[in-house]
N, C-alpha and C. Protein backbone atom coordinates (compact mmCIF):
# COMPACT_ATOMS: atom_id res chain seq x y z
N UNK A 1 0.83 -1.20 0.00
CA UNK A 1 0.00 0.00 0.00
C UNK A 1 0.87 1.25 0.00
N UNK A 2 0.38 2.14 -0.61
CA UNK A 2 1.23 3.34 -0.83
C UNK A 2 0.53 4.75 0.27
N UNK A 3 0.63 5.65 0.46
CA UNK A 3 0.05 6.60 0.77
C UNK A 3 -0.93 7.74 -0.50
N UNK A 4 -1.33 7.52 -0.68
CA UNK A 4 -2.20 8.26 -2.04
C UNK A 4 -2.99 8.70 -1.01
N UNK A 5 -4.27 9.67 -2.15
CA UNK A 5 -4.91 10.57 -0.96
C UNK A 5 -6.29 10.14 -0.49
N UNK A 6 -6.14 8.75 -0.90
CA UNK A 6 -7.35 7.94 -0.16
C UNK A 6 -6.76 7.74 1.17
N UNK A 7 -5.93 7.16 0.93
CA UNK A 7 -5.27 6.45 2.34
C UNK A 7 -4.63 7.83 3.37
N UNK A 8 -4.23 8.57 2.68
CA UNK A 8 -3.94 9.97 3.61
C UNK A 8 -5.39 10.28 4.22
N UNK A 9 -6.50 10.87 3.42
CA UNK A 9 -7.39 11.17 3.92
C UNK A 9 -8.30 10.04 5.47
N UNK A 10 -7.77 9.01 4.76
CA UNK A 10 -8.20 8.21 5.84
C UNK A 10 -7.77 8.11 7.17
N UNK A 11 -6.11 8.39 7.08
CA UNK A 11 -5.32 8.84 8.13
C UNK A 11 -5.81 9.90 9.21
N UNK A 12 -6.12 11.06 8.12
CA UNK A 12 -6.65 11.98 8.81
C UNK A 12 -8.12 11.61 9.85
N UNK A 13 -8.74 10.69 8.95
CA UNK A 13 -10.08 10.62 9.69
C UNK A 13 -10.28 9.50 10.77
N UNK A 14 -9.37 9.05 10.98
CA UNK A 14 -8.69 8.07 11.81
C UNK A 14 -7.94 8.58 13.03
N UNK A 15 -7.05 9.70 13.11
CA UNK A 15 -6.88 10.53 13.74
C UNK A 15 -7.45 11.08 14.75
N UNK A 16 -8.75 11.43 14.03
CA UNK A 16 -9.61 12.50 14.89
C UNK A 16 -10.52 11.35 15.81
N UNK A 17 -10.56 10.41 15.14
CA UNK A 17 -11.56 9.33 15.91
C UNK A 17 -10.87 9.01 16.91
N UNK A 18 -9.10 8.59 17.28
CA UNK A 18 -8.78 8.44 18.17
C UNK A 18 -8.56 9.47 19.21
N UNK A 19 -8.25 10.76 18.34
CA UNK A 19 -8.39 12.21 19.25
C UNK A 19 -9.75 12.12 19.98
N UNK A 20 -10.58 11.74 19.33
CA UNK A 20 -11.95 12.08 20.40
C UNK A 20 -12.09 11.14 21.12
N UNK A 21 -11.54 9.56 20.93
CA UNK A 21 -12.00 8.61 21.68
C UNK A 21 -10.76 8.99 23.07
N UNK A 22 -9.92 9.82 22.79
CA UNK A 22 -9.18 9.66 24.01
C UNK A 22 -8.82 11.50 24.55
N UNK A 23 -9.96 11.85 23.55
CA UNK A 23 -10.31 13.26 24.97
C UNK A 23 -10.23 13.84 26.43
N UNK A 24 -10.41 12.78 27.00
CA UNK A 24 -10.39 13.31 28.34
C UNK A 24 -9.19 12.87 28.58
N UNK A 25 -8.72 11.85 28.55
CA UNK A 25 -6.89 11.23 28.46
C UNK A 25 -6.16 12.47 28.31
N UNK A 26 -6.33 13.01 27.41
CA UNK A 26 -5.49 14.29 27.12
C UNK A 26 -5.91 15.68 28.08
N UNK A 27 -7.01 15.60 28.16
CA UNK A 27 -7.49 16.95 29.12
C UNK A 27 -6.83 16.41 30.81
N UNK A 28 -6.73 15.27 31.02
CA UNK A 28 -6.38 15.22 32.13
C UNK A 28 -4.92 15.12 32.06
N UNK A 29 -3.92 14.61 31.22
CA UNK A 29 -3.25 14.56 31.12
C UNK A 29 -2.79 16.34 31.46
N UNK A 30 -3.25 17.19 30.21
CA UNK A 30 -2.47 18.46 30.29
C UNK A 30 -3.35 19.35 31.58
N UNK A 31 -4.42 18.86 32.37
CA UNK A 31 -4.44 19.56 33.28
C UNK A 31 -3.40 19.61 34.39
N UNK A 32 -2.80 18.36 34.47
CA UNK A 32 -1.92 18.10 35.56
C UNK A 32 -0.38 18.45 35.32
N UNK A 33 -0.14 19.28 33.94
CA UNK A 33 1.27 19.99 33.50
C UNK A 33 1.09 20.99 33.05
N UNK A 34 -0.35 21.45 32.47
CA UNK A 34 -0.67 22.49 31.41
C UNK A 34 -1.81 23.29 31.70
N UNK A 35 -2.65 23.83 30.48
CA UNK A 35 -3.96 24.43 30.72
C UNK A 35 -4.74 23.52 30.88
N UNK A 36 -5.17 22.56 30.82
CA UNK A 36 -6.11 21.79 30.76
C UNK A 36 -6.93 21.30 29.80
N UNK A 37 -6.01 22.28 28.35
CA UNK A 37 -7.75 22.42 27.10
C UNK A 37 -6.62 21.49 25.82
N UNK A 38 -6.02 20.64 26.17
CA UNK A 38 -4.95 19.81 24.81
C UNK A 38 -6.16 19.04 24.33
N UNK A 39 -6.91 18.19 25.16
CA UNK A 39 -7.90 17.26 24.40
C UNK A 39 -9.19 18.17 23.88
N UNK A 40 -9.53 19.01 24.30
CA UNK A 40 -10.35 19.76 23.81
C UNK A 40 -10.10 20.35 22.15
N UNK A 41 -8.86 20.84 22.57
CA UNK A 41 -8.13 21.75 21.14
C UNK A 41 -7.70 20.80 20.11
N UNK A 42 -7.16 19.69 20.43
CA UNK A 42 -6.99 18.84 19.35
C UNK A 42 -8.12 17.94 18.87
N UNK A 43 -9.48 18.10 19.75
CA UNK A 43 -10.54 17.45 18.73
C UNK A 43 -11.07 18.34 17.82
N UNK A 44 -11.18 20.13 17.98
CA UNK A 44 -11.55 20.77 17.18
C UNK A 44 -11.05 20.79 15.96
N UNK A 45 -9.27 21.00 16.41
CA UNK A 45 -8.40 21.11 15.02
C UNK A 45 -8.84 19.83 14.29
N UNK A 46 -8.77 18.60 14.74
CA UNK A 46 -8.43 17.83 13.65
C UNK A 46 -10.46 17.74 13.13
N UNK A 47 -11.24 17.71 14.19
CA UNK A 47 -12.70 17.97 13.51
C UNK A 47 -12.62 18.94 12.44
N UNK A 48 -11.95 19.82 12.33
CA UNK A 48 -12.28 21.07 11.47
C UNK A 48 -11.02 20.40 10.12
N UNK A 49 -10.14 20.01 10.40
CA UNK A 49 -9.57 19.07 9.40
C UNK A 49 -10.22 17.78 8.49
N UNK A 50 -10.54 17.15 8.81
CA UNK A 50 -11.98 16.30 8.73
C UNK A 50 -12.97 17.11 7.49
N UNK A 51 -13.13 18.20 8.46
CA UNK A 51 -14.79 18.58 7.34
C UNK A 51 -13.91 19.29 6.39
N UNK A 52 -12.98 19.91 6.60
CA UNK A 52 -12.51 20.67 5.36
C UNK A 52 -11.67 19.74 4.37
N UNK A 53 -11.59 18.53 4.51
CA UNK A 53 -11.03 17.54 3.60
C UNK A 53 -12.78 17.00 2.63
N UNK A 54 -13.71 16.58 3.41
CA UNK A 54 -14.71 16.52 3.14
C UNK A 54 -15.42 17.55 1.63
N UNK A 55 -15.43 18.63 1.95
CA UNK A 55 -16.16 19.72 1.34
C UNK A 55 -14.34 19.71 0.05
N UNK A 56 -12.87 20.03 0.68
CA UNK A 56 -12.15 20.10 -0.95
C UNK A 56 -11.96 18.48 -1.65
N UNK A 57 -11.96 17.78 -1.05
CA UNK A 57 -11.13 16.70 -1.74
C UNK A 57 -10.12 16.51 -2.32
N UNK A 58 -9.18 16.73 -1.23
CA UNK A 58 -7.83 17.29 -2.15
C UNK A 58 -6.99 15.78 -2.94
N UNK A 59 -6.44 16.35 -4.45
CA UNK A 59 -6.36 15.07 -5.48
C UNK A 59 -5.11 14.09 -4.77
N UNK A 60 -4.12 14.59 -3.95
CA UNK A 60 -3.23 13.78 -3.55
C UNK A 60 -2.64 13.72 -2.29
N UNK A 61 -1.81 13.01 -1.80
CA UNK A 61 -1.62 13.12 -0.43
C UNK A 61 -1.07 14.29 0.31
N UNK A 62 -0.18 14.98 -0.65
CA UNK A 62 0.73 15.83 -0.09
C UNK A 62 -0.51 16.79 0.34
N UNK A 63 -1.54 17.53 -0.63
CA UNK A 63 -2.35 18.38 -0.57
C UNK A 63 -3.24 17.76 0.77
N UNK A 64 -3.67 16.97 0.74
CA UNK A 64 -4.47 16.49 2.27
C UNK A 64 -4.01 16.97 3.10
N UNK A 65 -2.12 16.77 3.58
CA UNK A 65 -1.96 16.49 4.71
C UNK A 65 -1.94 18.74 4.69
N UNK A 66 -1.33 19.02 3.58
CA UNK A 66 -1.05 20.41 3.40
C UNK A 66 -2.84 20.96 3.76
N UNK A 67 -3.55 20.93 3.68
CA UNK A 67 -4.88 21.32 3.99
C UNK A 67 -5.42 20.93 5.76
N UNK A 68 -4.55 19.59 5.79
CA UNK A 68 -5.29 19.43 7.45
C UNK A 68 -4.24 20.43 8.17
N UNK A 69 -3.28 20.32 7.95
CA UNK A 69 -1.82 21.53 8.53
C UNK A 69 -2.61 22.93 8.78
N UNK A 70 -3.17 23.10 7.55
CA UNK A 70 -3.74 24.68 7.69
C UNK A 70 -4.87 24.66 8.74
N UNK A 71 -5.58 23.88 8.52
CA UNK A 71 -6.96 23.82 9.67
C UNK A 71 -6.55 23.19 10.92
N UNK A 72 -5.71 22.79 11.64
CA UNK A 72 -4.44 22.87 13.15
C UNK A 72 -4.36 24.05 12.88
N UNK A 73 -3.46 24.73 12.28
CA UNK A 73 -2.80 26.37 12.80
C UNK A 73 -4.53 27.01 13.12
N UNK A 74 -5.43 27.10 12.34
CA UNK A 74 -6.29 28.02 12.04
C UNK A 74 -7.74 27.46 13.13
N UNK A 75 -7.59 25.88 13.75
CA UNK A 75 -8.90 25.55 14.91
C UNK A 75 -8.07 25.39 15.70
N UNK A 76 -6.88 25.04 16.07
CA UNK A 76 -6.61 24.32 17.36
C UNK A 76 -5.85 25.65 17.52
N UNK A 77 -6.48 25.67 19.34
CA UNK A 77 -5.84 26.11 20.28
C UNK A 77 -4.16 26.21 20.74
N UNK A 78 -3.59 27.01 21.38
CA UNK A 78 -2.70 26.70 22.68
C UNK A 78 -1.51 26.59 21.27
N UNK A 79 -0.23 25.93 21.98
CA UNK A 79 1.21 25.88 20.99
C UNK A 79 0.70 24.42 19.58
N UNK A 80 -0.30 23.79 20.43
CA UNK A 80 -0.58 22.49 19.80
C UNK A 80 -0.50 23.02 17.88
N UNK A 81 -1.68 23.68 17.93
CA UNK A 81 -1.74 24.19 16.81
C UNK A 81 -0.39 24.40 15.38
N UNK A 82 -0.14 25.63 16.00
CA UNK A 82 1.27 25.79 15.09
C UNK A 82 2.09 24.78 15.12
N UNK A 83 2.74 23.71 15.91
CA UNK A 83 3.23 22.95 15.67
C UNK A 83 2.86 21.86 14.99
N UNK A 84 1.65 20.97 15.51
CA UNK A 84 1.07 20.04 14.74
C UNK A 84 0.53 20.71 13.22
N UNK A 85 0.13 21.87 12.85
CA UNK A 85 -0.31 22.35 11.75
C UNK A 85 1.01 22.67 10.77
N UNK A 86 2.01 23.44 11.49
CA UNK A 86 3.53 23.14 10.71
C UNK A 86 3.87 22.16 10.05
N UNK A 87 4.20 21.39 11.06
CA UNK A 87 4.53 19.49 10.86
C UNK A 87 3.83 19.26 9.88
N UNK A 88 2.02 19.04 9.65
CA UNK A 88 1.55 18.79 8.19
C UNK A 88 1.74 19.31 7.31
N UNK A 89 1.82 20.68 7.38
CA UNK A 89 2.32 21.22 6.25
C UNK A 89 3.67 21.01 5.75
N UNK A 90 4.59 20.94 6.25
CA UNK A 90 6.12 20.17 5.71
C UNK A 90 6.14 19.06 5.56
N UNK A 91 5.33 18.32 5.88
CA UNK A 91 5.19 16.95 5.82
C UNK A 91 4.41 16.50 4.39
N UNK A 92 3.70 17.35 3.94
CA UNK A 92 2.63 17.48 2.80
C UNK A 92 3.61 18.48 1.51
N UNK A 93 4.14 19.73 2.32
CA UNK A 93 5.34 19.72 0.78
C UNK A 93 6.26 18.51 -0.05
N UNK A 94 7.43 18.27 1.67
CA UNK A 94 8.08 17.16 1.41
C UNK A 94 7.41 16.16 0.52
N UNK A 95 6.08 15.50 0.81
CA UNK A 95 5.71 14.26 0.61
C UNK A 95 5.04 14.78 -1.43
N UNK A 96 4.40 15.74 -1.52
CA UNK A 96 3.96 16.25 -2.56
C UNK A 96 2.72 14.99 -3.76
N UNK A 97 3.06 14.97 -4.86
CA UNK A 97 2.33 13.34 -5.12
C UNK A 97 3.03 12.21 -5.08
N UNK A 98 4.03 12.19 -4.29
CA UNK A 98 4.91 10.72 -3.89
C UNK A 98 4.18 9.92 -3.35
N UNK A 99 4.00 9.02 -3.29
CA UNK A 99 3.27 8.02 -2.45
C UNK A 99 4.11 6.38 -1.59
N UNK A 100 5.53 6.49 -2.16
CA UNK A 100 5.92 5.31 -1.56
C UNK A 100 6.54 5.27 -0.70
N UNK A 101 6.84 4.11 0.10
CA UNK A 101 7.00 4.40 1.74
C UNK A 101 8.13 5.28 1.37
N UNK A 102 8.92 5.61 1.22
CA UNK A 102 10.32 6.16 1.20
C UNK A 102 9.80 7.76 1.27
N UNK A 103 8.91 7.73 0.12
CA UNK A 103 8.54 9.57 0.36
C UNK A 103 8.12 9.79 1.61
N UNK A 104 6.97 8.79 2.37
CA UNK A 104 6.61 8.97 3.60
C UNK A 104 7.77 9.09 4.46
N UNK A 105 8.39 8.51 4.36
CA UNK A 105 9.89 8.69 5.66
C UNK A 105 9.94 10.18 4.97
N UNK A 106 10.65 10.70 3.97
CA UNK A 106 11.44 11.85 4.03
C UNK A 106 9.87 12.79 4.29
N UNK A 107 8.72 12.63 4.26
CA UNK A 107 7.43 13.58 5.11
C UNK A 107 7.69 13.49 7.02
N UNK A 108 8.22 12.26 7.21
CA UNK A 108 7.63 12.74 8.56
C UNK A 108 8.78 12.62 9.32
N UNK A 109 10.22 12.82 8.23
CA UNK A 109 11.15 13.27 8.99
C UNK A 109 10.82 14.97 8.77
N UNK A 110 10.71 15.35 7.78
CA UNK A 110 10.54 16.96 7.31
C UNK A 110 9.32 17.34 8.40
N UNK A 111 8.65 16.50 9.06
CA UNK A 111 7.61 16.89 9.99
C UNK A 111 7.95 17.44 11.27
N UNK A 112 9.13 16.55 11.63
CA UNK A 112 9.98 16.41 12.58
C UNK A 112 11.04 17.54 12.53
N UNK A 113 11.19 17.77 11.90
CA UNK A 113 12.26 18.81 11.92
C UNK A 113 12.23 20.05 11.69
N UNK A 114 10.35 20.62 11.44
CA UNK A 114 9.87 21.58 11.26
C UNK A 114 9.19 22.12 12.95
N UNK A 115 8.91 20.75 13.27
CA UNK A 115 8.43 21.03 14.87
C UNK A 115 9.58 21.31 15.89
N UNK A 116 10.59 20.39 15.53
CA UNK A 116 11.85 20.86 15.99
C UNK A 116 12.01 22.42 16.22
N UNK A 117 11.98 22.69 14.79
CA UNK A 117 12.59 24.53 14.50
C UNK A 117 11.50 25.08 15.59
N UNK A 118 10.51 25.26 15.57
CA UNK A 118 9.52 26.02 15.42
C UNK A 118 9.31 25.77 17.18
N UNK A 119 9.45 24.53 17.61
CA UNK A 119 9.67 24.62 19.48
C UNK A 119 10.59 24.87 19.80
N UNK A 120 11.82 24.75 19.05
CA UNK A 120 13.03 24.77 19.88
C UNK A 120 13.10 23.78 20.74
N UNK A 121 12.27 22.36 20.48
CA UNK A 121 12.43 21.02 21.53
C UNK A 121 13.63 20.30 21.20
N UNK A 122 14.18 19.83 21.76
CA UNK A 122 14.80 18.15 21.60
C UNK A 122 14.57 17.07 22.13
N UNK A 123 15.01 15.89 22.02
CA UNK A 123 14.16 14.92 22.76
C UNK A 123 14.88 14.93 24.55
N UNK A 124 13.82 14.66 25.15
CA UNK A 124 13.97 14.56 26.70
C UNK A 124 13.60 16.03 27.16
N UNK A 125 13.23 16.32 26.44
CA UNK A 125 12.58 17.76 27.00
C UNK A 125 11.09 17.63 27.36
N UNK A 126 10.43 16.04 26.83
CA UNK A 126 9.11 16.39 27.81
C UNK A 126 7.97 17.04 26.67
N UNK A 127 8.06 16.76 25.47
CA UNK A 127 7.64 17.20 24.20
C UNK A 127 6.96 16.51 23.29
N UNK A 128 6.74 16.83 22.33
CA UNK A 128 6.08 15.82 21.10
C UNK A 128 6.85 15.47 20.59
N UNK A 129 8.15 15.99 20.84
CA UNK A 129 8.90 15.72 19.77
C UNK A 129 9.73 13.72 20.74
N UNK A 130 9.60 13.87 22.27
CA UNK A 130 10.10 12.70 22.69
C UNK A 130 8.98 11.73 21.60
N UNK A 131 7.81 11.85 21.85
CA UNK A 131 7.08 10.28 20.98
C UNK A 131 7.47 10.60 19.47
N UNK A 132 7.78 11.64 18.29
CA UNK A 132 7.84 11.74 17.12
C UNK A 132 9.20 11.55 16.75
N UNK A 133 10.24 12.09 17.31
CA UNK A 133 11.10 11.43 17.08
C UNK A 133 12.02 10.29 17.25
N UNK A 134 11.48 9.30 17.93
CA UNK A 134 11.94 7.15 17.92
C UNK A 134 11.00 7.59 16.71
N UNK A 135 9.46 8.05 16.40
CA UNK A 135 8.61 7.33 15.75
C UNK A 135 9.28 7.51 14.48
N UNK A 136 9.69 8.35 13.61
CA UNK A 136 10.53 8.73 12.60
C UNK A 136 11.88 7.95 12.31
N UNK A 137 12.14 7.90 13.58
CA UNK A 137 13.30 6.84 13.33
C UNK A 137 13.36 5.38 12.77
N UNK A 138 12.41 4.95 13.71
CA UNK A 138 12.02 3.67 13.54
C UNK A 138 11.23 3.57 12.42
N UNK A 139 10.29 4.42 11.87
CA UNK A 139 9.77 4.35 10.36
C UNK A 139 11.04 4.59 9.28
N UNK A 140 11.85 5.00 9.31
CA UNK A 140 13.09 5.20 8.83
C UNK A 140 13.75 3.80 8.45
N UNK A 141 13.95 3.19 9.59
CA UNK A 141 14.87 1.85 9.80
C UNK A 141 13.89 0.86 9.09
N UNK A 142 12.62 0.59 9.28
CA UNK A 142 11.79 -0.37 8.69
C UNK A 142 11.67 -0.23 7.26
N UNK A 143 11.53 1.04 7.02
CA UNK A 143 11.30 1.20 5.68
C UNK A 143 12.70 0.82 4.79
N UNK A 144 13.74 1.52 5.31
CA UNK A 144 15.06 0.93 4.90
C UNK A 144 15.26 -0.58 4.68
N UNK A 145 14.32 -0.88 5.49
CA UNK A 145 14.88 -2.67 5.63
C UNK A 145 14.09 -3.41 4.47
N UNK A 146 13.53 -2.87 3.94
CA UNK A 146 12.56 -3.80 2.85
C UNK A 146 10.78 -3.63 3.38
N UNK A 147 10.70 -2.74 4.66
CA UNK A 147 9.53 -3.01 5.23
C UNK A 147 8.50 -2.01 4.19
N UNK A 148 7.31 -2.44 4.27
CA UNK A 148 6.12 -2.01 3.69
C UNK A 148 5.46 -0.72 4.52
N UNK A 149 4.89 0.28 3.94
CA UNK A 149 4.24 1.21 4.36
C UNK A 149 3.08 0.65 6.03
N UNK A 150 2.89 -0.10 5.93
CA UNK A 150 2.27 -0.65 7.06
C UNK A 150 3.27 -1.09 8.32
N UNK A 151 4.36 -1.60 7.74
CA UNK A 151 5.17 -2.29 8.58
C UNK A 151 5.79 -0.90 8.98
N UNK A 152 6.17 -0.22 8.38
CA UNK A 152 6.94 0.92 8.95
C UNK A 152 6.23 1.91 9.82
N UNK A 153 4.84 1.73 9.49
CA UNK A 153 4.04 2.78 10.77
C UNK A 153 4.03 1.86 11.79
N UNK A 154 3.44 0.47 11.73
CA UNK A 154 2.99 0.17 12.93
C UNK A 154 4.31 0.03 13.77
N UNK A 155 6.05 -0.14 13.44
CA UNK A 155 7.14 0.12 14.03
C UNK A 155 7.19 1.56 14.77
N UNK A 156 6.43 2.48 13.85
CA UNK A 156 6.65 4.13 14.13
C UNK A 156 5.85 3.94 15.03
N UNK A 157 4.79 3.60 15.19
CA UNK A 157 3.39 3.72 16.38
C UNK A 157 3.98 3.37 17.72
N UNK A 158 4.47 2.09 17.65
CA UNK A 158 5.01 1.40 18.75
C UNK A 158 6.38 2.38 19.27
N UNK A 159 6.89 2.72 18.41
CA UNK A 159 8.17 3.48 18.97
C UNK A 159 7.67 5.16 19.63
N UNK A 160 6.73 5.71 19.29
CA UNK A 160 5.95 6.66 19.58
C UNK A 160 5.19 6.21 20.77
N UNK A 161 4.44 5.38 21.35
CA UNK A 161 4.25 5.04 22.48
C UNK A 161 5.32 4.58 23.54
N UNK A 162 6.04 4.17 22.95
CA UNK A 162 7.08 4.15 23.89
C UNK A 162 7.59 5.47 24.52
N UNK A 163 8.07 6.26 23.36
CA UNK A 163 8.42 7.49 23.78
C UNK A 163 7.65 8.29 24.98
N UNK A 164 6.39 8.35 24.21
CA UNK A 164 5.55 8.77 25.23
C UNK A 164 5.33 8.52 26.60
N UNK A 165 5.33 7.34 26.59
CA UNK A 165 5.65 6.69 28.34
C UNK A 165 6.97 6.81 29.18
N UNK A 166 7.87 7.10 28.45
CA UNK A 166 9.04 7.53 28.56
C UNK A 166 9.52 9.25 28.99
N UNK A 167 7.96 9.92 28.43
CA UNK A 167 8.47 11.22 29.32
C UNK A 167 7.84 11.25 30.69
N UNK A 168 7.53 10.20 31.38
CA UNK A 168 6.67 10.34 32.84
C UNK A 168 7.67 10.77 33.57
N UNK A 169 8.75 10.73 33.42
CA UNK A 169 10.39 10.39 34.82
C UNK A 169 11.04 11.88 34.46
N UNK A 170 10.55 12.46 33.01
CA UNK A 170 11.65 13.39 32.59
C UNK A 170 10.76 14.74 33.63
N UNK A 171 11.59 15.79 33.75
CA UNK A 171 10.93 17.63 33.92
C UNK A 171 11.14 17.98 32.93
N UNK A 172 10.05 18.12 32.52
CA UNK A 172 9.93 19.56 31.52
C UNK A 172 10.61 20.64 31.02
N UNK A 173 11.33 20.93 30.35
CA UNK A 173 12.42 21.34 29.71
C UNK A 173 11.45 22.81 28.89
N UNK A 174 10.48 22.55 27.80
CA UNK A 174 9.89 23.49 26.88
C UNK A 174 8.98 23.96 27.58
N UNK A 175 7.85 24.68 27.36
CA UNK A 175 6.38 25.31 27.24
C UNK A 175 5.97 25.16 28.86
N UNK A 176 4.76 25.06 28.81
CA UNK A 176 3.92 25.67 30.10
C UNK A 176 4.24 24.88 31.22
N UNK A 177 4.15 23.60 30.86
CA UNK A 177 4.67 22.60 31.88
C UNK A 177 6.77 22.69 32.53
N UNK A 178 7.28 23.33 31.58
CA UNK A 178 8.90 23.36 32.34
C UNK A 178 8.78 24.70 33.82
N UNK A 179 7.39 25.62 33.71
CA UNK A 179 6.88 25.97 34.75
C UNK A 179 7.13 25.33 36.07
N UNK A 180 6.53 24.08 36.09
CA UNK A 180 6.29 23.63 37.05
C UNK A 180 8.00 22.77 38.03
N UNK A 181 8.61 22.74 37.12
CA UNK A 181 9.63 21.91 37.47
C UNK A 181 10.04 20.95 37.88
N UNK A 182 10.33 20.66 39.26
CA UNK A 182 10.26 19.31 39.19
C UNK A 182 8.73 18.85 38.98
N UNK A 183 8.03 19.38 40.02
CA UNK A 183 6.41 19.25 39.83
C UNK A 183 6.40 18.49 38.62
N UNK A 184 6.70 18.79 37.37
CA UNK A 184 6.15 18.47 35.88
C UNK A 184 7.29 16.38 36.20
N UNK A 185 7.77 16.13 36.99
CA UNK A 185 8.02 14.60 37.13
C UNK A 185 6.93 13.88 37.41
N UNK A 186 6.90 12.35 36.76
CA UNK A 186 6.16 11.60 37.22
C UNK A 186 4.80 12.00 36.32
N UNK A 187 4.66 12.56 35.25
CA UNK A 187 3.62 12.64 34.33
C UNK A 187 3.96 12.80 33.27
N UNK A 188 2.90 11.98 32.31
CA UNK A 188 3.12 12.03 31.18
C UNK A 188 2.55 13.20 30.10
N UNK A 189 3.70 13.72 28.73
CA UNK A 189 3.36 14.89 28.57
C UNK A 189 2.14 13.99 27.20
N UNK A 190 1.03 15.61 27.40
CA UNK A 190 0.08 15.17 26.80
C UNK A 190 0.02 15.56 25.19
N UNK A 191 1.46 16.05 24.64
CA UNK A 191 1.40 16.31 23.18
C UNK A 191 2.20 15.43 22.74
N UNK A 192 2.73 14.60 23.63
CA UNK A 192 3.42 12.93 23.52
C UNK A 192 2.33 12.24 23.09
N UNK A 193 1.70 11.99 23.74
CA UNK A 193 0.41 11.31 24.27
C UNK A 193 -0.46 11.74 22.61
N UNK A 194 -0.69 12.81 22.59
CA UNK A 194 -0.94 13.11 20.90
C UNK A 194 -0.64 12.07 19.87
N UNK A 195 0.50 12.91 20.05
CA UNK A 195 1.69 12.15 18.74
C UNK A 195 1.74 10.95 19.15
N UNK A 196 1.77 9.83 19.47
CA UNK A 196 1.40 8.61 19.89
C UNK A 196 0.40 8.24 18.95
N UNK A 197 -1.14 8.97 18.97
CA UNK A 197 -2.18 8.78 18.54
C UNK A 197 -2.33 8.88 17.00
N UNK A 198 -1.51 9.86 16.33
CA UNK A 198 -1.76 10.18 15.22
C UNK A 198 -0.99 9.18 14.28
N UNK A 199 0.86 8.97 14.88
CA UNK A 199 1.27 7.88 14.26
C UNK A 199 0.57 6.22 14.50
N UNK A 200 -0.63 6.11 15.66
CA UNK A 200 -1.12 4.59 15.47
C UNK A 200 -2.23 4.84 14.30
N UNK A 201 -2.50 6.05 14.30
CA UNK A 201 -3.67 6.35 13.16
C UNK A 201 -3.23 6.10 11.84
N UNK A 202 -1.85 6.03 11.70
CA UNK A 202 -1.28 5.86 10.37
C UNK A 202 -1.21 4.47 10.01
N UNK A 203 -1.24 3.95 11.26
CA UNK A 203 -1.11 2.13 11.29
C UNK A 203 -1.68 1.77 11.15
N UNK A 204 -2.95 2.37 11.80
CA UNK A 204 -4.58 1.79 11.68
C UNK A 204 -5.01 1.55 10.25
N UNK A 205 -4.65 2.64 9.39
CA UNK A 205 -5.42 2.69 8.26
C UNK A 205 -4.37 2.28 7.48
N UNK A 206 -3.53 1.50 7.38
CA UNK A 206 -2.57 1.09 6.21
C UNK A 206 -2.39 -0.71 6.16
N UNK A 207 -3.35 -1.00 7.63
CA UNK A 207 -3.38 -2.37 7.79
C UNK A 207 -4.04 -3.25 6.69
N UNK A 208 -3.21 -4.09 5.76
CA UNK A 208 -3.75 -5.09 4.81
C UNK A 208 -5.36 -5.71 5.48
């Protein structure tokens, strides 16, 4: 399976289903480091991503992901926004009408490295970028290896949950939560916890 803009679009709508099924996960999550409104803001953005894929139909993948990018910056709330809306959008240049796993690696490394710029994160800082970048990696390495567009997300998914569970021990280094300081130990960050969701969404929908 390739990424074309069936299977992108599906991504997207796959996304939002797990964004909403794990809403309060995230609201509780960022109440206990943050504002409280991450699960809130990321069901709007990606809802409003959703209908505006709906109403253009955009002809290929790059344009999908470049259209859901714009509707993150432009519904979602808080830092979530610009970053996750960045990320698609570089992720949707990079990727353009390529569709084979290989273009996908060089999208969601270019995803990665746009969220990078744009937080000033690195990994162990307690970020999206701890679950997105193993997940990039490890889609990297699979795909290198002979692995299939499926095989390489559901590696990325798994390596993205890991990550994520992996910032419970760290303090907070970036954004609202390095506030708290140590306080911000012993919880997990909830734009980890995101990014987790969006790369199993990629798995979900690429499964033979």
């Amino acid at each position: 399976m390739n990424l074309d803009a069936t299977t992108a679009r599906a991504w997207i709508v796959r996304v939002a289903e797990l964004i909403h099924a794990n809403e309060q996960r995230l609201t509780d999550l960022d109440a206990t480091i943050g504002d409280g409104d991450h699960g809130a803001n990321m069901q709007r953005g990606v809802a409003a991503a959703v209908a505006s894929l709906e109403e253009q139909e955009p002809e290929d993948a790059g344009k999908v992901l470049n259209s859901t990018g714009r509707e993150l910056i432009s519904k979602t709330g808080g830092a979530s926004g610009p970053l996750y809306g960045t990320g698609f959008r570089r992720a949707g240049k990079e990727l353009g009408d390529e569709v084979d796993v290989q273009a996908v690696a060089r999208a969601l490394e270019a995803m990665l490295r746009s969220i990078e710029e744009l937080g000033g994160a690195t990994q162990e800082e307690k970020t999206i970028v701890d679950a997105l970048a193993p997940a990039v990696a490890a889609f990297q390495e699979t795909s290198g290896q002979g692995g299939d567009l499926h095989a390489a997300a559901s590696a990325a998914a798994e390596a993205a949950e890991r990550g994520a569970a992996a910032t419970i021990p760290l303090q907070a280094r970036k954004g609202r939560a390095s506030y708290l300081g140590e306080r911000s130990i012993g919880h997990e960050d909830p734009g980890a916890a995101s990014t987790a969701l969006i790369i199993r969404a990629l798995a979900d929908v690429t499964a033979p």
